[in-house]
PDB file of N, CA and C in Angstrom:
ATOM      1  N   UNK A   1      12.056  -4.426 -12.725  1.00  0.00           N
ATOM      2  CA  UNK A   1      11.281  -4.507 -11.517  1.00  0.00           C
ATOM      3  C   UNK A   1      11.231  -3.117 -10.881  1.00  0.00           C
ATOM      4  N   UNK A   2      10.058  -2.703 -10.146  1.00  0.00           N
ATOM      5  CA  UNK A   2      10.352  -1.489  -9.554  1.00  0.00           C
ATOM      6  C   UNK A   2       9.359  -1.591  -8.424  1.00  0.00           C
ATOM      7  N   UNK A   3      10.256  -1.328  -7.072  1.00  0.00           N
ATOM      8  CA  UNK A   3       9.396  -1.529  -5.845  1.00  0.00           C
ATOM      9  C   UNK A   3       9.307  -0.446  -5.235  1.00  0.00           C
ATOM     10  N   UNK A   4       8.196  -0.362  -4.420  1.00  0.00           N
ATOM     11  CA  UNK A   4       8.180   0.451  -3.212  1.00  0.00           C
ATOM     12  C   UNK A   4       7.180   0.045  -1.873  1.00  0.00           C
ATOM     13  N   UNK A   5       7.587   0.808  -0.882  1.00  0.00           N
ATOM     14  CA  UNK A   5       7.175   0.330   0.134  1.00  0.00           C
ATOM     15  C   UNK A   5       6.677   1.751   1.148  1.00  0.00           C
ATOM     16  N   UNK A   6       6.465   0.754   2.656  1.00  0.00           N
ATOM     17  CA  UNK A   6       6.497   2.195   3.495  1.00  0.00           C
ATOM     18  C   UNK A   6       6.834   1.452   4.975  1.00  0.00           C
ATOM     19  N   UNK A   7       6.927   1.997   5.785  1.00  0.00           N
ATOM     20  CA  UNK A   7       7.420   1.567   7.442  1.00  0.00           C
ATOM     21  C   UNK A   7       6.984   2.428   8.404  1.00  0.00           C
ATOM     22  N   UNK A   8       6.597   1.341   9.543  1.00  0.00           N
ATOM     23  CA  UNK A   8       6.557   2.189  10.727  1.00  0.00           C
ATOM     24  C   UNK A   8       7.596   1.711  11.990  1.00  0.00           C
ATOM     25  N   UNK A   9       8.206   2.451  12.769  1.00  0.00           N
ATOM     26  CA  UNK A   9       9.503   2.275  12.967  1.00  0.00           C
ATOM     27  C   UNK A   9       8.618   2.182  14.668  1.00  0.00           C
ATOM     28  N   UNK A  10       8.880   0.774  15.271  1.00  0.00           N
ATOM     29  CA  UNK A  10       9.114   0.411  16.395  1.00  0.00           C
ATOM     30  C   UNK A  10      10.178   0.343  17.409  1.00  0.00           C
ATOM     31  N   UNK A  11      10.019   1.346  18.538  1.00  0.00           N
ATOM     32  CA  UNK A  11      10.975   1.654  19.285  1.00  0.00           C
ATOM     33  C   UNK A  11      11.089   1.768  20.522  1.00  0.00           C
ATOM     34  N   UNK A  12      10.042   0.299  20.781  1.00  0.00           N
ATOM     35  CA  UNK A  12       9.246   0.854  22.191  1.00  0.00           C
ATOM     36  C   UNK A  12      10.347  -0.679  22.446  1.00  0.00           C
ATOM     37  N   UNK A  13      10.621  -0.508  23.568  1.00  0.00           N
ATOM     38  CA  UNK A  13      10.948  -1.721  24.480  1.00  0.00           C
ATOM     39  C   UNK A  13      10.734  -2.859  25.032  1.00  0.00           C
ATOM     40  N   UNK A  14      10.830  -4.192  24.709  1.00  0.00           N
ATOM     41  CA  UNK A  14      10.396  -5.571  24.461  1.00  0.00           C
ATOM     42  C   UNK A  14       9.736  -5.737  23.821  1.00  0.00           C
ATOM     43  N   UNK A  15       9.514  -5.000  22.635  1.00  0.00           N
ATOM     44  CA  UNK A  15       8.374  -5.370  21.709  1.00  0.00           C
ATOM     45  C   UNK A  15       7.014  -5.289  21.407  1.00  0.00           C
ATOM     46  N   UNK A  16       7.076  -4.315  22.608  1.00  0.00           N
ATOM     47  CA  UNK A  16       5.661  -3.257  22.227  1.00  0.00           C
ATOM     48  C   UNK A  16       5.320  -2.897  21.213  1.00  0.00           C
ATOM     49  N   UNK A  17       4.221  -2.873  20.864  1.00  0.00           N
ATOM     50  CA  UNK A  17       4.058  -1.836  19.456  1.00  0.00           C
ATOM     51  C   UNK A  17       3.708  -0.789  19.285  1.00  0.00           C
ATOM     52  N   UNK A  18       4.155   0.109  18.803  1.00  0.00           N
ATOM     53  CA  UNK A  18       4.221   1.369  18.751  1.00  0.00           C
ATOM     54  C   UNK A  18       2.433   1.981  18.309  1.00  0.00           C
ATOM     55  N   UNK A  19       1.826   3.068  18.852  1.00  0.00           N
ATOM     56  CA  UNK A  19       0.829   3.624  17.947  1.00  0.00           C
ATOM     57  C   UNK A  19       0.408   3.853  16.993  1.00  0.00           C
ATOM     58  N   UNK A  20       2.035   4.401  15.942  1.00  0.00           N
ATOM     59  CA  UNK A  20       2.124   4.796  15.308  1.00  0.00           C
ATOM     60  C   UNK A  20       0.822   3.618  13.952  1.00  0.00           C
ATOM     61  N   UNK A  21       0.125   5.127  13.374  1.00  0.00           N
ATOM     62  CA  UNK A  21      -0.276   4.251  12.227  1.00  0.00           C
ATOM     63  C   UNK A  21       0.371   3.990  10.873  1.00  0.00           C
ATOM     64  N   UNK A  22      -0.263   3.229  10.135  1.00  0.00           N
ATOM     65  CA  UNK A  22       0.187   3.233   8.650  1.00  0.00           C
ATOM     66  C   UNK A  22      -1.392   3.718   7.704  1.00  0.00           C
ATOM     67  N   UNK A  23      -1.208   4.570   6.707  1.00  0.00           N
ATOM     68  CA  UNK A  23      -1.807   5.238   6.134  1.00  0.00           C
ATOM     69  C   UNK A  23      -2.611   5.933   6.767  1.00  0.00           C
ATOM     70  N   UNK A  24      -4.209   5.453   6.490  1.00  0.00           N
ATOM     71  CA  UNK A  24      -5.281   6.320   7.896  1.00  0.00           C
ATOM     72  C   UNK A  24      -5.391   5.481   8.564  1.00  0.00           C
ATOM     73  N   UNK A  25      -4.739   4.585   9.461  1.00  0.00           N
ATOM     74  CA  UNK A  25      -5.331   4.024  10.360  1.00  0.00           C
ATOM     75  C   UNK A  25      -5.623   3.299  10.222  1.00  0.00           C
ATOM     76  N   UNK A  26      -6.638   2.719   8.974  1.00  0.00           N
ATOM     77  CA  UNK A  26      -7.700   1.706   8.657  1.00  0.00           C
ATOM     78  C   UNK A  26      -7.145  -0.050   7.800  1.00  0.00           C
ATOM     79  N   UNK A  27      -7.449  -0.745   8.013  1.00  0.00           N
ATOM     80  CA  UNK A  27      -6.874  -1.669   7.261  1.00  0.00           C
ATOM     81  C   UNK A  27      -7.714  -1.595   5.700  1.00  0.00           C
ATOM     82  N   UNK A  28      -7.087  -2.218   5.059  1.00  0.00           N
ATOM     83  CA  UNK A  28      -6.999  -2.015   3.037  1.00  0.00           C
ATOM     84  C   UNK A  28      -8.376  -3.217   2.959  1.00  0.00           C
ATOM     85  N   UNK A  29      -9.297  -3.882   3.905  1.00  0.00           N
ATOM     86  CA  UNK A  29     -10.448  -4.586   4.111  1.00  0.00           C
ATOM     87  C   UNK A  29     -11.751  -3.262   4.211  1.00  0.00           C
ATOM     88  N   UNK A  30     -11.056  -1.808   4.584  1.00  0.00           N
ATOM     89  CA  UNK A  30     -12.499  -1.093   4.602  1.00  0.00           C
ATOM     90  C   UNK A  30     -12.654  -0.117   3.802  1.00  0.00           C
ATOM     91  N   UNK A  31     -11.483  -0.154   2.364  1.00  0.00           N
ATOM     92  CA  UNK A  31     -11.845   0.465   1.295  1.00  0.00           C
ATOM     93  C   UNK A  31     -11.904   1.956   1.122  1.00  0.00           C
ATOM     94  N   UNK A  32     -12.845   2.395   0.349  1.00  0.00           N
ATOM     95  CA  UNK A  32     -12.831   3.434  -0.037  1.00  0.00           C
ATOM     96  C   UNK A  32     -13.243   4.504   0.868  1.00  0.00           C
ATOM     97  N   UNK A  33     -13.005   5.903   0.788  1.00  0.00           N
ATOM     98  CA  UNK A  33     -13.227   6.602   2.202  1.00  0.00           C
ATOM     99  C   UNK A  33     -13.044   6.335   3.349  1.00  0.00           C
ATOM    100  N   UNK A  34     -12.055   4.706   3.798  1.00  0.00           N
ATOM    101  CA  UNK A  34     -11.547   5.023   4.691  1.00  0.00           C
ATOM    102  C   UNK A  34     -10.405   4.362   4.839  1.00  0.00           C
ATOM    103  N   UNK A  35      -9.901   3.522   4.376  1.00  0.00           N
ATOM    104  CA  UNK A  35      -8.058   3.126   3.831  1.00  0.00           C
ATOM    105  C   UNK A  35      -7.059   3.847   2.952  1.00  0.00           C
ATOM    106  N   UNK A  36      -6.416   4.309   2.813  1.00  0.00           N
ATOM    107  CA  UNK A  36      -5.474   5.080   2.076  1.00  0.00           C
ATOM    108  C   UNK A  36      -5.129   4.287   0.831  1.00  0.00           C
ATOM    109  N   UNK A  37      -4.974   4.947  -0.216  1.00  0.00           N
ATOM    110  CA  UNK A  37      -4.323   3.999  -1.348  1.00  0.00           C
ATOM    111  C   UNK A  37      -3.986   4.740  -2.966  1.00  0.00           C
ATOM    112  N   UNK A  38      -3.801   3.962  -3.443  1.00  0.00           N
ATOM    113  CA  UNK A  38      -3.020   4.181  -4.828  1.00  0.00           C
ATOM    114  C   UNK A  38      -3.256   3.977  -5.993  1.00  0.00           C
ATOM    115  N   UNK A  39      -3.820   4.858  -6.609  1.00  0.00           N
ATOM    116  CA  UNK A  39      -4.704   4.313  -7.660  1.00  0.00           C
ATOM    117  C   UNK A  39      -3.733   4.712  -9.209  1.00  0.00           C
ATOM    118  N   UNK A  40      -3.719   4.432 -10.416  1.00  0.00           N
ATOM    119  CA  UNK A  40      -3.820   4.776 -11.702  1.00  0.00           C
ATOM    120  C   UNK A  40      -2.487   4.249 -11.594  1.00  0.00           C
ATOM    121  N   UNK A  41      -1.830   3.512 -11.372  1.00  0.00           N
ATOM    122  CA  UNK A  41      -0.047   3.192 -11.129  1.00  0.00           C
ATOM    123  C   UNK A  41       0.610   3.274 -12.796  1.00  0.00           C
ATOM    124  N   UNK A  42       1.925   4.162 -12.495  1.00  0.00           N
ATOM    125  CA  UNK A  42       2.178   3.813 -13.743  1.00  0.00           C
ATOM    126  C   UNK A  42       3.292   4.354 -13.534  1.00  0.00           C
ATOM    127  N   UNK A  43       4.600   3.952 -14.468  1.00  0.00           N
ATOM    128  CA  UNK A  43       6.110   3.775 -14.378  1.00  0.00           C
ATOM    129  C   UNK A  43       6.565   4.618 -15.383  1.00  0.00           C
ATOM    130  N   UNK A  44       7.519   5.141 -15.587  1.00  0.00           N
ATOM    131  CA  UNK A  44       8.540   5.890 -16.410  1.00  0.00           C
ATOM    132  C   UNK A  44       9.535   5.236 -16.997  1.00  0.00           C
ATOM    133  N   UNK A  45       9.534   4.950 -18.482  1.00  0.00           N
ATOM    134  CA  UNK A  45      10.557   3.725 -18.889  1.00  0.00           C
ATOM    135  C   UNK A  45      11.906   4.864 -19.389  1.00  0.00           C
ATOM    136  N   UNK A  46      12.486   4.484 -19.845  1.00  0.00           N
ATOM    137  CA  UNK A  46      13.981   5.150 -20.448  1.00  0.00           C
ATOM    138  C   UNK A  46      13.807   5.943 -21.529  1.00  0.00           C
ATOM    139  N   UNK A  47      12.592   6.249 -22.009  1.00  0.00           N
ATOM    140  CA  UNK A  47      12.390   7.124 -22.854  1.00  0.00           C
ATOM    141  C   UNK A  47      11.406   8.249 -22.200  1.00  0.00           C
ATOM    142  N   UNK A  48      11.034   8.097 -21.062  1.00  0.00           N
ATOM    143  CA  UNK A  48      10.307   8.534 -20.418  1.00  0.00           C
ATOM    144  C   UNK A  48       9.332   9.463 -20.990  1.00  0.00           C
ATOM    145  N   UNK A  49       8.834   7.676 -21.151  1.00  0.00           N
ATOM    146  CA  UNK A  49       7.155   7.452 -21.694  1.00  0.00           C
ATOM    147  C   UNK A  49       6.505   6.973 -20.297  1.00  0.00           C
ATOM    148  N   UNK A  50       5.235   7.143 -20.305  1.00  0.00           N
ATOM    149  CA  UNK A  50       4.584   6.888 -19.227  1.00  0.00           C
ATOM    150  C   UNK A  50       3.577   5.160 -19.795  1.00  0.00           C
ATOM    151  N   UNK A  51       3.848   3.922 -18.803  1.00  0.00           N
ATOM    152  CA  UNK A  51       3.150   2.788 -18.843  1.00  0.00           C
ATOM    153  C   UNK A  51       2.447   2.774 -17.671  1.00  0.00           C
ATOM    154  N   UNK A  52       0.964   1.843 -18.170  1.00  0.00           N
ATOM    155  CA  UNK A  52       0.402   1.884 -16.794  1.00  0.00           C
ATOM    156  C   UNK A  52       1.185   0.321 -16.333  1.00  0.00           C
ATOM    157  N   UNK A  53       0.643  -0.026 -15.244  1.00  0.00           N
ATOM    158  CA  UNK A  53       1.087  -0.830 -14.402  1.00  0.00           C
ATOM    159  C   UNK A  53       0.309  -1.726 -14.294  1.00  0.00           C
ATOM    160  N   UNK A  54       0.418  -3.150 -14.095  1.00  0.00           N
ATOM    161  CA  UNK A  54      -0.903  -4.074 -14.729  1.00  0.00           C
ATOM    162  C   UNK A  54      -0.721  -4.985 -13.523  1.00  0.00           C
ATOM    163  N   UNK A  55      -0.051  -6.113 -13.374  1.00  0.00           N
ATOM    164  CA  UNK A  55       0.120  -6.999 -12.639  1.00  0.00           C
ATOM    165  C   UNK A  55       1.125  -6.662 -11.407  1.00  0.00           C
ATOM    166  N   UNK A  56       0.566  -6.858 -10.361  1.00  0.00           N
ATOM    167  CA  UNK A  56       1.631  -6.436  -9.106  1.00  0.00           C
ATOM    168  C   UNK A  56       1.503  -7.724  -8.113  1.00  0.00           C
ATOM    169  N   UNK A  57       2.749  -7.483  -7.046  1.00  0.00           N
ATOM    170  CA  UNK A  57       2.570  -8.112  -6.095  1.00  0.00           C
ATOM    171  C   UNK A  57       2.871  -7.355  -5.325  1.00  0.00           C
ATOM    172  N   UNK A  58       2.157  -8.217  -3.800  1.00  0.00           N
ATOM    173  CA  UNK A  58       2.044  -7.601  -2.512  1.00  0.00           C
ATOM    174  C   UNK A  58       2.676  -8.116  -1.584  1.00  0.00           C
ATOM    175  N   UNK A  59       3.123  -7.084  -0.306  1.00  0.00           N
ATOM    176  CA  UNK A  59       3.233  -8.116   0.771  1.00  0.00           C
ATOM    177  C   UNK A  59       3.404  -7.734   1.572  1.00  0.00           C
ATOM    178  N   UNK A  60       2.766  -8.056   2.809  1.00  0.00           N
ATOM    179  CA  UNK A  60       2.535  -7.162   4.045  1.00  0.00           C
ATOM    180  C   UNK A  60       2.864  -8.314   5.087  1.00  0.00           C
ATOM    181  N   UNK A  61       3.977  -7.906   5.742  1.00  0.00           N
ATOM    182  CA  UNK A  61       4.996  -8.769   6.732  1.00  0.00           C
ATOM    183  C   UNK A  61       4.004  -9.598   8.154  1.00  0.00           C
ATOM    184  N   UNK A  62       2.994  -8.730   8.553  1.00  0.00           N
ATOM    185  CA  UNK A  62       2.908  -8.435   9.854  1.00  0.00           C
ATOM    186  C   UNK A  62       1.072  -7.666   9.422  1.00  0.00           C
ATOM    187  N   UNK A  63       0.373  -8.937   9.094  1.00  0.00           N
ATOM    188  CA  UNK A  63      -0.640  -8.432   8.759  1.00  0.00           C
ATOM    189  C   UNK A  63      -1.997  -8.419   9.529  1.00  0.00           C
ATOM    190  N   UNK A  64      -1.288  -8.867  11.325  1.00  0.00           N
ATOM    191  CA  UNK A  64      -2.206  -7.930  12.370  1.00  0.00           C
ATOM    192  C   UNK A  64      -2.296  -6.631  12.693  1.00  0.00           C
ATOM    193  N   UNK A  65      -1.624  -6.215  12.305  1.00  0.00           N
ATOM    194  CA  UNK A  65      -0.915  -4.796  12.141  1.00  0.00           C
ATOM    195  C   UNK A  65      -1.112  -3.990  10.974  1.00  0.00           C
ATOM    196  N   UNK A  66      -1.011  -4.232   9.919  1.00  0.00           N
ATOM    197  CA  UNK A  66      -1.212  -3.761   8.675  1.00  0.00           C
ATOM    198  C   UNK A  66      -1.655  -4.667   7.685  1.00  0.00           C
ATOM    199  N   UNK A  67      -2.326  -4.090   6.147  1.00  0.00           N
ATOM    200  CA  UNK A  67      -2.413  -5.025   4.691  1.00  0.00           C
ATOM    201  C   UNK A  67      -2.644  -4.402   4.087  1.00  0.00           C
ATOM    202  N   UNK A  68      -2.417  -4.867   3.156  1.00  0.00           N
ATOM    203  CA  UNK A  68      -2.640  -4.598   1.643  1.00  0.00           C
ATOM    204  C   UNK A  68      -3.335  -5.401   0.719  1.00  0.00           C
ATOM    205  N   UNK A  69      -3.920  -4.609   0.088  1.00  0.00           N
ATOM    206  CA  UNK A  69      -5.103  -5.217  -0.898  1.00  0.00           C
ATOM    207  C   UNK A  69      -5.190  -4.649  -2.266  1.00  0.00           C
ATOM    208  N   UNK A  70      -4.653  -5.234  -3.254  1.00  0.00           N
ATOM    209  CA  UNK A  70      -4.221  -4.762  -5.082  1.00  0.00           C
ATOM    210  C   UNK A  70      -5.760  -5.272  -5.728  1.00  0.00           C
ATOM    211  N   UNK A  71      -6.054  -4.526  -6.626  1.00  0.00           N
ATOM    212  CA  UNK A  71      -7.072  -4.579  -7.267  1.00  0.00           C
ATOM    213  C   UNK A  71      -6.991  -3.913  -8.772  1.00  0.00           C
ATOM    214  N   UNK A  72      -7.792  -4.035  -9.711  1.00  0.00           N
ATOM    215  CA  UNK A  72      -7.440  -3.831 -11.096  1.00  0.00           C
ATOM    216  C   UNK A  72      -9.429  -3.064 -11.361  1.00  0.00           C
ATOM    217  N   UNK A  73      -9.216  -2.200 -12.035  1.00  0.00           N
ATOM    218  CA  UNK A  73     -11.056  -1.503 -13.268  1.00  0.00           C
ATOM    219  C   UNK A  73     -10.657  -0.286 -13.929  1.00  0.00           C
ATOM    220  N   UNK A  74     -11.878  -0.190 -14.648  1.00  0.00           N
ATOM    221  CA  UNK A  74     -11.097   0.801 -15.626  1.00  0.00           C
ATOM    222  C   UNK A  74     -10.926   2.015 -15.351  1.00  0.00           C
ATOM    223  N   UNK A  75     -11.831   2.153 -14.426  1.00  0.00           N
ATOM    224  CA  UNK A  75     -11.707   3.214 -14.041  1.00  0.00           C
ATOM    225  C   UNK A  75     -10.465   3.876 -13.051  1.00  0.00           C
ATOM    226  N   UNK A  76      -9.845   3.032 -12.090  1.00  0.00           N
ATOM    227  CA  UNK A  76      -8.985   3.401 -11.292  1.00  0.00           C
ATOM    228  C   UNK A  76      -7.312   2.755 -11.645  1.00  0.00           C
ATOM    229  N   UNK A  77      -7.725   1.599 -12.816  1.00  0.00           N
ATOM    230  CA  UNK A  77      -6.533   1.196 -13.244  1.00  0.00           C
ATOM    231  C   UNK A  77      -5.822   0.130 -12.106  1.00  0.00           C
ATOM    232  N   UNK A  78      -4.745   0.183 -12.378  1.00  0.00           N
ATOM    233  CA  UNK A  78      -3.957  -0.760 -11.068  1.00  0.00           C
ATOM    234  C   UNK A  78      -4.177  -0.051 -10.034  1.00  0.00           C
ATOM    235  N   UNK A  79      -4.660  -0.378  -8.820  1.00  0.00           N
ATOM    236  CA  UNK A  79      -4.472   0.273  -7.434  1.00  0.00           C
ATOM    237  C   UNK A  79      -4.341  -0.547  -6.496  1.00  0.00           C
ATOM    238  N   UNK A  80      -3.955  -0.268  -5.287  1.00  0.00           N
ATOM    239  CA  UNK A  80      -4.686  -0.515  -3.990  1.00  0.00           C
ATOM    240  C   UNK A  80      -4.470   0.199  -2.834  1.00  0.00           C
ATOM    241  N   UNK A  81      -5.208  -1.065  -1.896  1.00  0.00           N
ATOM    242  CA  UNK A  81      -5.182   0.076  -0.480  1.00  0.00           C
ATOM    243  C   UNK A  81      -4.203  -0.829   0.485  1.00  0.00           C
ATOM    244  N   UNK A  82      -4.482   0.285   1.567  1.00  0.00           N
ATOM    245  CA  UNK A  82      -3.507  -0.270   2.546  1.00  0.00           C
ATOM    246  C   UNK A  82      -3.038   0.281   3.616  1.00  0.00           C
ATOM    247  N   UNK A  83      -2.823   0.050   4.961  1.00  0.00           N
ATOM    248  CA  UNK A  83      -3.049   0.485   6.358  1.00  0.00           C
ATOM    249  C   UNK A  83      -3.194  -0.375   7.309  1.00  0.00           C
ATOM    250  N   UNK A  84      -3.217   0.446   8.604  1.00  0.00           N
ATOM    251  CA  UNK A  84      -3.527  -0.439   9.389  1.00  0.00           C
ATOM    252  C   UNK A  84      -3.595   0.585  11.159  1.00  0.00           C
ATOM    253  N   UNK A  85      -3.866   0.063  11.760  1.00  0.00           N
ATOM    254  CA  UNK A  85      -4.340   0.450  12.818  1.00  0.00           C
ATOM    255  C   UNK A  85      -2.917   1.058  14.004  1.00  0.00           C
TER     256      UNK A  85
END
């Protein structure tokens, strides 16, 4: 398995939410040129050979705030986007 993630660190008092964005700003619904994201995914095995990355999962806690959106072509391979306001 191999994960990764990202955070934005809330520190405002009763539960405000902070400004702070995740990626550009944009949620992973407005795509290309204007959500941030990740395209051609691919892992380093123990011989360190390079695999692409095929099937993923997602998950975005708090998805008034942020999402994520995984998508698969040949051209960009495994990717997605993801952000939020």
């Amino acid at each position: 398995m191999v994960e990764w993630g990202g955070e934005v660190v809330n520190s405002r008092a009763n539960g405000r939410h902070t400004t702070t964005q995740m990626g550009s700003g944009h949620f992973a619904e407005d795509g290309f040129k204007k959500a941030s994201y990740f395209r051609n995914l691919e892992i380093v095995d123990s011989d360190n050979s390079l695999s692409s990355v095929r099937d993923i999962s997602t998950l975005a806690e708090n998805t008034n705030c942020y999402d994520i959106k995984s998508s698969y072509n040949n051209e960009w391979g495994t990717h997605f986007y993801y952000g939020g306001p």
